[in-house]
C-alpha atoms as a PDB file:
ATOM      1  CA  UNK A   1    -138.916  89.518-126.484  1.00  0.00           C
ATOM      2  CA  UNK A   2    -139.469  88.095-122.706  1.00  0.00           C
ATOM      3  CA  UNK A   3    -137.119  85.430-121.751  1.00  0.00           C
ATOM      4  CA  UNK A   4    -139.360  82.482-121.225  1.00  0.00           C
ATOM      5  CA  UNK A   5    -137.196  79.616-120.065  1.00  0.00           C
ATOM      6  CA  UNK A   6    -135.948  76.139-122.021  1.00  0.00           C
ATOM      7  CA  UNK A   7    -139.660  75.074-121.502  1.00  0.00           C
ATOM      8  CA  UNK A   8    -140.943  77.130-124.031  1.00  0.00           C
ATOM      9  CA  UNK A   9    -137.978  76.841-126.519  1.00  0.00           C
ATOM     10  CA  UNK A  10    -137.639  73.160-127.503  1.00  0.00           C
ATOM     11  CA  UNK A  11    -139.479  69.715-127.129  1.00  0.00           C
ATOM     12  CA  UNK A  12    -135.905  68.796-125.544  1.00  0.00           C
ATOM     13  CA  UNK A  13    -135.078  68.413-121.490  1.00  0.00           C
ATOM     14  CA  UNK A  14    -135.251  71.380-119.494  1.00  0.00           C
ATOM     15  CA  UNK A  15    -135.949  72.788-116.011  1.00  0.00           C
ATOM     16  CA  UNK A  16    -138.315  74.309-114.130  1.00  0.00           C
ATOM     17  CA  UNK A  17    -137.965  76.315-110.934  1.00  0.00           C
ATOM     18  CA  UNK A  18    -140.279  76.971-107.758  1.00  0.00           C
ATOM     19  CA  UNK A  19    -140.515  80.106-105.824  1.00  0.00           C
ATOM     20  CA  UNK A  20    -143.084  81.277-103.333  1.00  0.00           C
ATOM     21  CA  UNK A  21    -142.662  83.949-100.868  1.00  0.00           C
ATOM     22  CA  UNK A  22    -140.436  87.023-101.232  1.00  0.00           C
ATOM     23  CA  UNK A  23    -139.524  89.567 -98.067  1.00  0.00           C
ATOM     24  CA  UNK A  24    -141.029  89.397 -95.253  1.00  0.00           C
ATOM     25  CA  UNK A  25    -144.687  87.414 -95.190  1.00  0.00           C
ATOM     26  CA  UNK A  26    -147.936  89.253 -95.425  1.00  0.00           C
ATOM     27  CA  UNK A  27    -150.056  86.581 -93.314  1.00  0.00           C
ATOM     28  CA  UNK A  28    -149.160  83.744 -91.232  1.00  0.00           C
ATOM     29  CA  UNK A  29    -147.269  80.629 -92.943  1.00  0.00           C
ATOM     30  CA  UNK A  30    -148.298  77.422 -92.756  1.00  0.00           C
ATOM     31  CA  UNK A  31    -145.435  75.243 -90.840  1.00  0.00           C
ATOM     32  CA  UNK A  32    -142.235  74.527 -92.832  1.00  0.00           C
ATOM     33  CA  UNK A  33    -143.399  76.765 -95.158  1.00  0.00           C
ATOM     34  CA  UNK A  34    -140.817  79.724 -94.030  1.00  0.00           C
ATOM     35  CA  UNK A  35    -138.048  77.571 -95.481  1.00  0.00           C
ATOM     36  CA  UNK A  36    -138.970  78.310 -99.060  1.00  0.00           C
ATOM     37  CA  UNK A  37    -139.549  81.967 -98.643  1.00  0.00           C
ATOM     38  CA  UNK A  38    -136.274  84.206-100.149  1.00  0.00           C
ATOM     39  CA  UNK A  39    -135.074  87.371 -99.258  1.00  0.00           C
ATOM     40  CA  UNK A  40    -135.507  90.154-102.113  1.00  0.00           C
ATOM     41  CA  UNK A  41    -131.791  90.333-102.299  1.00  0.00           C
ATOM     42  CA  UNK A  42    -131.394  86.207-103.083  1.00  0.00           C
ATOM     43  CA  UNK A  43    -134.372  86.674-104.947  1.00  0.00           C
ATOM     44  CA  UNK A  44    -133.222  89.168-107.472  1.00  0.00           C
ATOM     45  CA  UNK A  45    -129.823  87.144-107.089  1.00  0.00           C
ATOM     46  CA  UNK A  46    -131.420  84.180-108.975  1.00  0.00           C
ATOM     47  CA  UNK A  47    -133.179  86.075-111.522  1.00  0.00           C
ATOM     48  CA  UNK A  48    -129.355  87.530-112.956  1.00  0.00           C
ATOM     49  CA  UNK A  49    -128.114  83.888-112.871  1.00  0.00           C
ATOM     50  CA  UNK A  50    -131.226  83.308-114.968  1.00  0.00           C
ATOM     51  CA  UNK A  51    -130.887  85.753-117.184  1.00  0.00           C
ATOM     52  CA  UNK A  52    -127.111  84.624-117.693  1.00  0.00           C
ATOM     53  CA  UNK A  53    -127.874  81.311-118.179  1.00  0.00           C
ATOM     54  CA  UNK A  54    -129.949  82.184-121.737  1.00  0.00           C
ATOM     55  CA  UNK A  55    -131.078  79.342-123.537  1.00  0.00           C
ATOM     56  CA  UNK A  56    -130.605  76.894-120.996  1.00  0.00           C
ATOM     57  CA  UNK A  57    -132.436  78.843-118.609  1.00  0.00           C
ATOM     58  CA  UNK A  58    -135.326  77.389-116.163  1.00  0.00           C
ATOM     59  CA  UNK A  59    -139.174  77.790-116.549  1.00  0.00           C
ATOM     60  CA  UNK A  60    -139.566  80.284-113.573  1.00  0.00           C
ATOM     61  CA  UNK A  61    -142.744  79.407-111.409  1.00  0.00           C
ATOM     62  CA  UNK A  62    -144.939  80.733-108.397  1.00  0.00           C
ATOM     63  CA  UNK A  63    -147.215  79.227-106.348  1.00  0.00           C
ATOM     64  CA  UNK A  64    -149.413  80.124-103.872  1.00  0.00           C
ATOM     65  CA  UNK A  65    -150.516  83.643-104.810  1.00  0.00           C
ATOM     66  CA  UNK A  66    -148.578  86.037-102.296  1.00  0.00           C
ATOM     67  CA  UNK A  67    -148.752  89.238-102.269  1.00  0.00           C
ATOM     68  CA  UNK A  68    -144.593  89.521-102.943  1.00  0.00           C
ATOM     69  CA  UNK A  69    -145.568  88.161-106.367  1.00  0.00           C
ATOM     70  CA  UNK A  70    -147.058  91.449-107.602  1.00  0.00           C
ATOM     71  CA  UNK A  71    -145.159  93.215-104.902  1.00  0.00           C
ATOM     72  CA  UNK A  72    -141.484  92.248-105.549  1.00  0.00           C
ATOM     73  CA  UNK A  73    -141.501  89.652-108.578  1.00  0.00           C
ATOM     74  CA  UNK A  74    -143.635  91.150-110.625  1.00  0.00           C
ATOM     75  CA  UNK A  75    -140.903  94.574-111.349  1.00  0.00           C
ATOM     76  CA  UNK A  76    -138.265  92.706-110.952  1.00  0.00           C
ATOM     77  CA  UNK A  77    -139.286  90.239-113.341  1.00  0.00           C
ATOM     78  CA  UNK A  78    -139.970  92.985-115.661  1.00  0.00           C
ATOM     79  CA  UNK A  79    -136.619  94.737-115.185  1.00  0.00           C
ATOM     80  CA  UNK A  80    -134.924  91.493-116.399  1.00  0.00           C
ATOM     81  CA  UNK A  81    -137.422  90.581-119.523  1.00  0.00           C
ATOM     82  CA  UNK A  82    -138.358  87.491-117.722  1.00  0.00           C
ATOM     83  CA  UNK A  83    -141.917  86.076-117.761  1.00  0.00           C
ATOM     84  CA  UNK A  84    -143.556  83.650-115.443  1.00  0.00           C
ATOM     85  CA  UNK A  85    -146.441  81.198-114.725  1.00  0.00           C
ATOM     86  CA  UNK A  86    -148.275  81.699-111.363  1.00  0.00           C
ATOM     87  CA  UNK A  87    -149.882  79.101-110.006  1.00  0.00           C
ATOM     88  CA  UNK A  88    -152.531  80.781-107.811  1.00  0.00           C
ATOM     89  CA  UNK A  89    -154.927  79.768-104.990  1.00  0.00           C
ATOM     90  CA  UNK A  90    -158.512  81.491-105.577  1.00  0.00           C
ATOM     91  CA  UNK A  91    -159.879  80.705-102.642  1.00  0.00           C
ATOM     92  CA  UNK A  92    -157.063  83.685-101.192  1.00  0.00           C
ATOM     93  CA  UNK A  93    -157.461  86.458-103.658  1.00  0.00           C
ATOM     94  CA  UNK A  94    -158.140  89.383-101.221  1.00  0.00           C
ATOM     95  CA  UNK A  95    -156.672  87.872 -98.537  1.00  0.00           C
ATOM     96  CA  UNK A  96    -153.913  89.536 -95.804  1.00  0.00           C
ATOM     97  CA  UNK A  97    -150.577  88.661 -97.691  1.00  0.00           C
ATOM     98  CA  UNK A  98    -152.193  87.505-101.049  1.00  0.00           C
ATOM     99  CA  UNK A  99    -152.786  88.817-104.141  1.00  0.00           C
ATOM    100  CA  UNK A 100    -155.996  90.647-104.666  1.00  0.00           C
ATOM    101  CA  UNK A 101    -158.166  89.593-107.817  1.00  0.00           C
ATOM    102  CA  UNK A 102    -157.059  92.699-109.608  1.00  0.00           C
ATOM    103  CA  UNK A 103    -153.641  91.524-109.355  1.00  0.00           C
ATOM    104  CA  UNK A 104    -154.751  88.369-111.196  1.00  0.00           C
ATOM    105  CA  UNK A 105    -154.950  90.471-113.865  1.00  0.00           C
ATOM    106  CA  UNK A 106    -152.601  92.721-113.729  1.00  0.00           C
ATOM    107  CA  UNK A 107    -150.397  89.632-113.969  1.00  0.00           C
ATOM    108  CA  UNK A 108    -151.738  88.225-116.987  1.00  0.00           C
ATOM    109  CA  UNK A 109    -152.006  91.634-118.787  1.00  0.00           C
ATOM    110  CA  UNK A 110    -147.959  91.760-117.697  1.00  0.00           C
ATOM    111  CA  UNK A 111    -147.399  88.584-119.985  1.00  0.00           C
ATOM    112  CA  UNK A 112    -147.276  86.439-117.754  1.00  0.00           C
ATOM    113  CA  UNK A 113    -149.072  83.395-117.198  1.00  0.00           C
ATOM    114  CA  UNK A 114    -152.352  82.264-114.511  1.00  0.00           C
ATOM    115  CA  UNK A 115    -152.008  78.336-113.591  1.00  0.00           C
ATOM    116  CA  UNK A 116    -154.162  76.715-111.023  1.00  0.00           C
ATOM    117  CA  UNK A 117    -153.369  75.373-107.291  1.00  0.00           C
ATOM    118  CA  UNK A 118    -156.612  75.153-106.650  1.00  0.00           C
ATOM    119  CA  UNK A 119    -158.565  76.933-104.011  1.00  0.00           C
ATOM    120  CA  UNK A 120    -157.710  76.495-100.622  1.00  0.00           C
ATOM    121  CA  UNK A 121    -154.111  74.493-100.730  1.00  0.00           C
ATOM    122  CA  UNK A 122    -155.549  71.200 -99.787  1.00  0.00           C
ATOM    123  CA  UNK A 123    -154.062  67.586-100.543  1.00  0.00           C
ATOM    124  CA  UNK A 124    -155.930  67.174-103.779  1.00  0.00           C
ATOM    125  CA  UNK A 125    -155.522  63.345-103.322  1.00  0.00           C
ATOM    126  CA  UNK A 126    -158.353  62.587-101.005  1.00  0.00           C
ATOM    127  CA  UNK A 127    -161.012  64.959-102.396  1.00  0.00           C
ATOM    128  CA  UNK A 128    -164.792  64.583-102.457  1.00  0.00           C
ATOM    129  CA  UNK A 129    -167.028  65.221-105.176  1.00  0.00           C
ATOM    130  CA  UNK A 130    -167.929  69.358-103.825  1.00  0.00           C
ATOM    131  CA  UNK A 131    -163.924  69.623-102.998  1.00  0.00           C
ATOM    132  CA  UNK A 132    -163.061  68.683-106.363  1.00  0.00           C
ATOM    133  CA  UNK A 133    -165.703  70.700-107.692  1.00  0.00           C
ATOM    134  CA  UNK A 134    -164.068  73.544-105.800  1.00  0.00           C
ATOM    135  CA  UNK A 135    -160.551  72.935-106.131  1.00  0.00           C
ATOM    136  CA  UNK A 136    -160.420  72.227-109.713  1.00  0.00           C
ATOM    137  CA  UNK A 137    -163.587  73.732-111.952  1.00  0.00           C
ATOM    138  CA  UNK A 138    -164.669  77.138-109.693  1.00  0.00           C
ATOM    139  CA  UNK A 139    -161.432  77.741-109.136  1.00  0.00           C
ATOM    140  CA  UNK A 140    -160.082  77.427-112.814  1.00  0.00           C
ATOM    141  CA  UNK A 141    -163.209  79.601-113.987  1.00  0.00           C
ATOM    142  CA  UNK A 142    -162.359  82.346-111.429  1.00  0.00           C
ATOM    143  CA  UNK A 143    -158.906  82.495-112.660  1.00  0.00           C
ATOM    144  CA  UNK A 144    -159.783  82.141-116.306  1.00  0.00           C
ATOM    145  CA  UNK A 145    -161.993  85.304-116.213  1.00  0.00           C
ATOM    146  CA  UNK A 146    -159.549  86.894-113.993  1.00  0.00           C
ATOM    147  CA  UNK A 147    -156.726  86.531-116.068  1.00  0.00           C
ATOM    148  CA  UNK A 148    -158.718  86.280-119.712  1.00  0.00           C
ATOM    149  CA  UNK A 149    -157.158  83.388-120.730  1.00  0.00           C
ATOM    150  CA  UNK A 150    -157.335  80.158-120.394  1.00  0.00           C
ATOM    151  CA  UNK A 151    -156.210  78.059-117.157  1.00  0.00           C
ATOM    152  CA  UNK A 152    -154.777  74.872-118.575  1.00  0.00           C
ATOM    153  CA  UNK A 153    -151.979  74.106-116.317  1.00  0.00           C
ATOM    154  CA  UNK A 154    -152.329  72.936-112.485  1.00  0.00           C
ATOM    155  CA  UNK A 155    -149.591  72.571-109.627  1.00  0.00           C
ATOM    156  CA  UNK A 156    -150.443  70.436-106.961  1.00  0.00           C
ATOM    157  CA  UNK A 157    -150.067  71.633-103.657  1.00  0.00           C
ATOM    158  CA  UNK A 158    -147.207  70.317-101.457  1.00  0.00           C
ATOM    159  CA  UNK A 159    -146.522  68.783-104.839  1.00  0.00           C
ATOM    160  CA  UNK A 160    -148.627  65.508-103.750  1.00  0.00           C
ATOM    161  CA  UNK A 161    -150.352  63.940-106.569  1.00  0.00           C
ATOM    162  CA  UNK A 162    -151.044  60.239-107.470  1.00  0.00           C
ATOM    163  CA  UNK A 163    -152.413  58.853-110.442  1.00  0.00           C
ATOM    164  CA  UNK A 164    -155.945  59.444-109.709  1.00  0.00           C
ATOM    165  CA  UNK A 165    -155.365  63.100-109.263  1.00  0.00           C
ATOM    166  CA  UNK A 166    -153.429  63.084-113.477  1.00  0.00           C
ATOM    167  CA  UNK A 167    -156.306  60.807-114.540  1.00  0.00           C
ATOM    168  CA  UNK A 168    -158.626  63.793-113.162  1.00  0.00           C
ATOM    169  CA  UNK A 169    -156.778  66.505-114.041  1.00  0.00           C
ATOM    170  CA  UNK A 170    -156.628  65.274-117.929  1.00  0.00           C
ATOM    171  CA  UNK A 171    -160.404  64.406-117.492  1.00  0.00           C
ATOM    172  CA  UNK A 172    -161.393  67.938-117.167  1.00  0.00           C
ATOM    173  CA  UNK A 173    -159.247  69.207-120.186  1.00  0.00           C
ATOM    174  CA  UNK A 174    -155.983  70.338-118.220  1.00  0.00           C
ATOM    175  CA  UNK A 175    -152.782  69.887-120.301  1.00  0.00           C
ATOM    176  CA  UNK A 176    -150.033  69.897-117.696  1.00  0.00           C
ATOM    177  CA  UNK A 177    -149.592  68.763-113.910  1.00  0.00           C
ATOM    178  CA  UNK A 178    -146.521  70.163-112.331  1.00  0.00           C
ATOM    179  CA  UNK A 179    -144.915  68.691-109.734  1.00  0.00           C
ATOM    180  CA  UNK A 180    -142.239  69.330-107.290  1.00  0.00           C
ATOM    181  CA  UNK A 181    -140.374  65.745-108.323  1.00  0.00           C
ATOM    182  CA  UNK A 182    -137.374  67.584-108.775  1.00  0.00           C
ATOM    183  CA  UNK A 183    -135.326  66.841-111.801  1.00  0.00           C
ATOM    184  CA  UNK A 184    -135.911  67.761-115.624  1.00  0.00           C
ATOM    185  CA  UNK A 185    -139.152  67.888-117.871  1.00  0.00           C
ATOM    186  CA  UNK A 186    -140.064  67.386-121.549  1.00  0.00           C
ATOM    187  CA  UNK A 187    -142.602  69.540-122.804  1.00  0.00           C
ATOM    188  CA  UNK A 188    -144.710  67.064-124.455  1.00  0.00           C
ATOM    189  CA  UNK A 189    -144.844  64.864-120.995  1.00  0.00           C
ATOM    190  CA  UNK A 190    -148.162  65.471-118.898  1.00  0.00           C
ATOM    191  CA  UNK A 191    -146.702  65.358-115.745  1.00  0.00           C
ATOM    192  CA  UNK A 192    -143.505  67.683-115.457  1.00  0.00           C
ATOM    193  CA  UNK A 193    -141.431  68.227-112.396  1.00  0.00           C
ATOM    194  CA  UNK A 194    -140.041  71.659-110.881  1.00  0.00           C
ATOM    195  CA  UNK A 195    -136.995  72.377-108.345  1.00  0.00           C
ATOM    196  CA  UNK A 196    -138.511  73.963-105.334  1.00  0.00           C
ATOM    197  CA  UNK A 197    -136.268  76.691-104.375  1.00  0.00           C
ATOM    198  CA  UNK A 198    -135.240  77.318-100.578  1.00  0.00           C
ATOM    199  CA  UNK A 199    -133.985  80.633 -98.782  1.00  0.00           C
ATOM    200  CA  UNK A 200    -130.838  78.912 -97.345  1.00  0.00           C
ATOM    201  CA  UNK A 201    -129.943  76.888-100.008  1.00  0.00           C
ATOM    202  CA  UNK A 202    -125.855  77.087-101.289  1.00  0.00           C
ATOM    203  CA  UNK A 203    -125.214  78.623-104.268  1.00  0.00           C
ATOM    204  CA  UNK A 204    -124.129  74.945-104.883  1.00  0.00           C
ATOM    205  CA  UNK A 205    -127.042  73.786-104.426  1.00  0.00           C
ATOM    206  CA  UNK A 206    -128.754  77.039-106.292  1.00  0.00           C
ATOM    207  CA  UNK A 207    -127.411  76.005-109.500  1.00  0.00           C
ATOM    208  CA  UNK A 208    -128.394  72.351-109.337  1.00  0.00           C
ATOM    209  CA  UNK A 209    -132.230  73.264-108.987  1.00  0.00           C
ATOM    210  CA  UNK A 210    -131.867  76.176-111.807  1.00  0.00           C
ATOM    211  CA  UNK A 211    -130.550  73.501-114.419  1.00  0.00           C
ATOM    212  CA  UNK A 212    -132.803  70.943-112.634  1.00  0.00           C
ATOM    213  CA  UNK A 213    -129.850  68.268-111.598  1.00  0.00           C
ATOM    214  CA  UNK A 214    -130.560  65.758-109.183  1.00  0.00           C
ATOM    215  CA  UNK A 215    -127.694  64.047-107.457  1.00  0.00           C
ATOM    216  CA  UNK A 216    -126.935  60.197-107.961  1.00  0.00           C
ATOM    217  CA  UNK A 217    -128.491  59.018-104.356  1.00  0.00           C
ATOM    218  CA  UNK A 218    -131.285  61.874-104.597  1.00  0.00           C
ATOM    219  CA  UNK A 219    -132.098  60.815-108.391  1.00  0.00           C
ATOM    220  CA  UNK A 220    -132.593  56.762-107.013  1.00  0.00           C
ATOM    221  CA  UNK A 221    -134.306  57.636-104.349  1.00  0.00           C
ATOM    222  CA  UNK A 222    -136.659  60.680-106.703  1.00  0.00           C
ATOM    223  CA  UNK A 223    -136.859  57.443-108.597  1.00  0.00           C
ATOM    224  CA  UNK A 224    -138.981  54.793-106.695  1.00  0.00           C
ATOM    225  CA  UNK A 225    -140.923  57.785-105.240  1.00  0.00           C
ATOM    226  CA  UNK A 226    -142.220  58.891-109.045  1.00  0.00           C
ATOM    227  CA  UNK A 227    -142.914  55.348-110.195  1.00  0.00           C
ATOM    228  CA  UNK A 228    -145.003  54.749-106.809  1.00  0.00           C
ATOM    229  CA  UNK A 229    -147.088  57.946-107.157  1.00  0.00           C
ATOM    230  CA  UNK A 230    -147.444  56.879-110.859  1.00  0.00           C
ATOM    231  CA  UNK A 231    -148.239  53.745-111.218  1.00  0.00           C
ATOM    232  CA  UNK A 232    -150.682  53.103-108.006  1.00  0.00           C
ATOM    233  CA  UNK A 233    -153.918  51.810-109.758  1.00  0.00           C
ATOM    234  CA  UNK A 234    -156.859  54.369-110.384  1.00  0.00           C
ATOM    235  CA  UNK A 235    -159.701  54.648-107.450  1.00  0.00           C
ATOM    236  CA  UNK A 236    -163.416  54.533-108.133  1.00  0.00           C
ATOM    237  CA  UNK A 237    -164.517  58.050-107.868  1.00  0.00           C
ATOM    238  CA  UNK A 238    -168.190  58.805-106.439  1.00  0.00           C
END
């Protein structure tokens, strides 16, 4: 039986874990996004600490769609018994450096699962009506008959969100928003937050995201920056 992570096991805390990028890039990255690519070495480094960690062990996550993800995560993944939710962009399927659609399902015929960052990695908090229509719906029905299942879970990009962007999101039938918030999740909560994962990080600081603990300052500070993005009152949407 694939090891899932703690997210799949209880109702109780657990983690969840971010990776994008593995090797050496396929296309050209965005800027600051080199920092969270790993090398295949740290990469399959993480995956034994992982597997050792058993029960307690992290949700493992992708986003962006790269091409490393069918690449280099995809065997290595399988090597271990680990499964995975990737949280791909549609609007690069078939793209230098990203997966192909074929890969989409490839993935999901793997046992692993499809999620949705929407279509062309965009701030998702100051869409229009044809951007949201893109980002969220054509993108999620690409996906879902990509994959054949359904596409029920979103990651926002850059993990920025508000409470418009949940109140959307659970408008259109989604059952989870993942975040990059940092910290632990509860299965049954909506909005659940992931440890982003960087290619320099200490093992130190390795093991803190993989059980998802946040530091005293970092956790007061992770704090007031949740309850803002929360609690802002709802927009009128066209």
């Amino acid at each position: 039986m694939p090891v899932t992570g703690s997210d799949m096991r209880s109702n109780g805390p657990g983690s969840a874990i971010i990776l994008h990028g593995i090797g050496a890039p396929g296309r050209t990255l965005e800027p600051g996004e080199d920092v969270f690519w790993l090398t295949q070495t740290r990469f399959c480094e993480t995956l034994d600490l992982i597997v050792e960690m058993g029960a307690a062990a992290p949700l493992i996550t992708f986003d962006d769609g790269n091409a490393s993800d069918i690449e280099i995560a995809l065997p290595e993944l399988q090597a271990r018994g680990l499964t995975a939710t990737f949280f791909l962009l549609a609007g690069r399927l078939g793209q230098p450096g990203s997966l192909t659609e074929a890969d989409v399902t490839t993935l999901a015929q793997a046992g692993h699962r499809i999620g949705l960052h929407g279509a062309d990695h965009v701030d998702w908090r100051h869409l229009d009506p044809d951007a949201r229509a893109r980002e969220w719906v054509a993108s999620r029905e690409k996906l879902a008959a990509l994959s054949g299942q359904p596409v029920d879970e979103a990651a926002a990009p850059f993990g920025l969100y508000d409470r418009q962007v949940a109140h959307d999101l659970r408008k259109l039938g989604f059952a989870t928003l993942y975040t990059s918030d940092r910290g632990q999740m509860r299965q049954a909560d909506f909005i659940r937050p992931r440890n982003c994962l960087e290619g320099e990080m200490s093992d130190l600081a390795l093991q803190d995201m993989l059980r998802g603990h946040v530091r005293p300052l970092r956790a007061l500070r992770r704090g007031f920056g949740v309850a803002r993005k929360r609690l802002l009152p709802l927009r009128l949407r066209p």
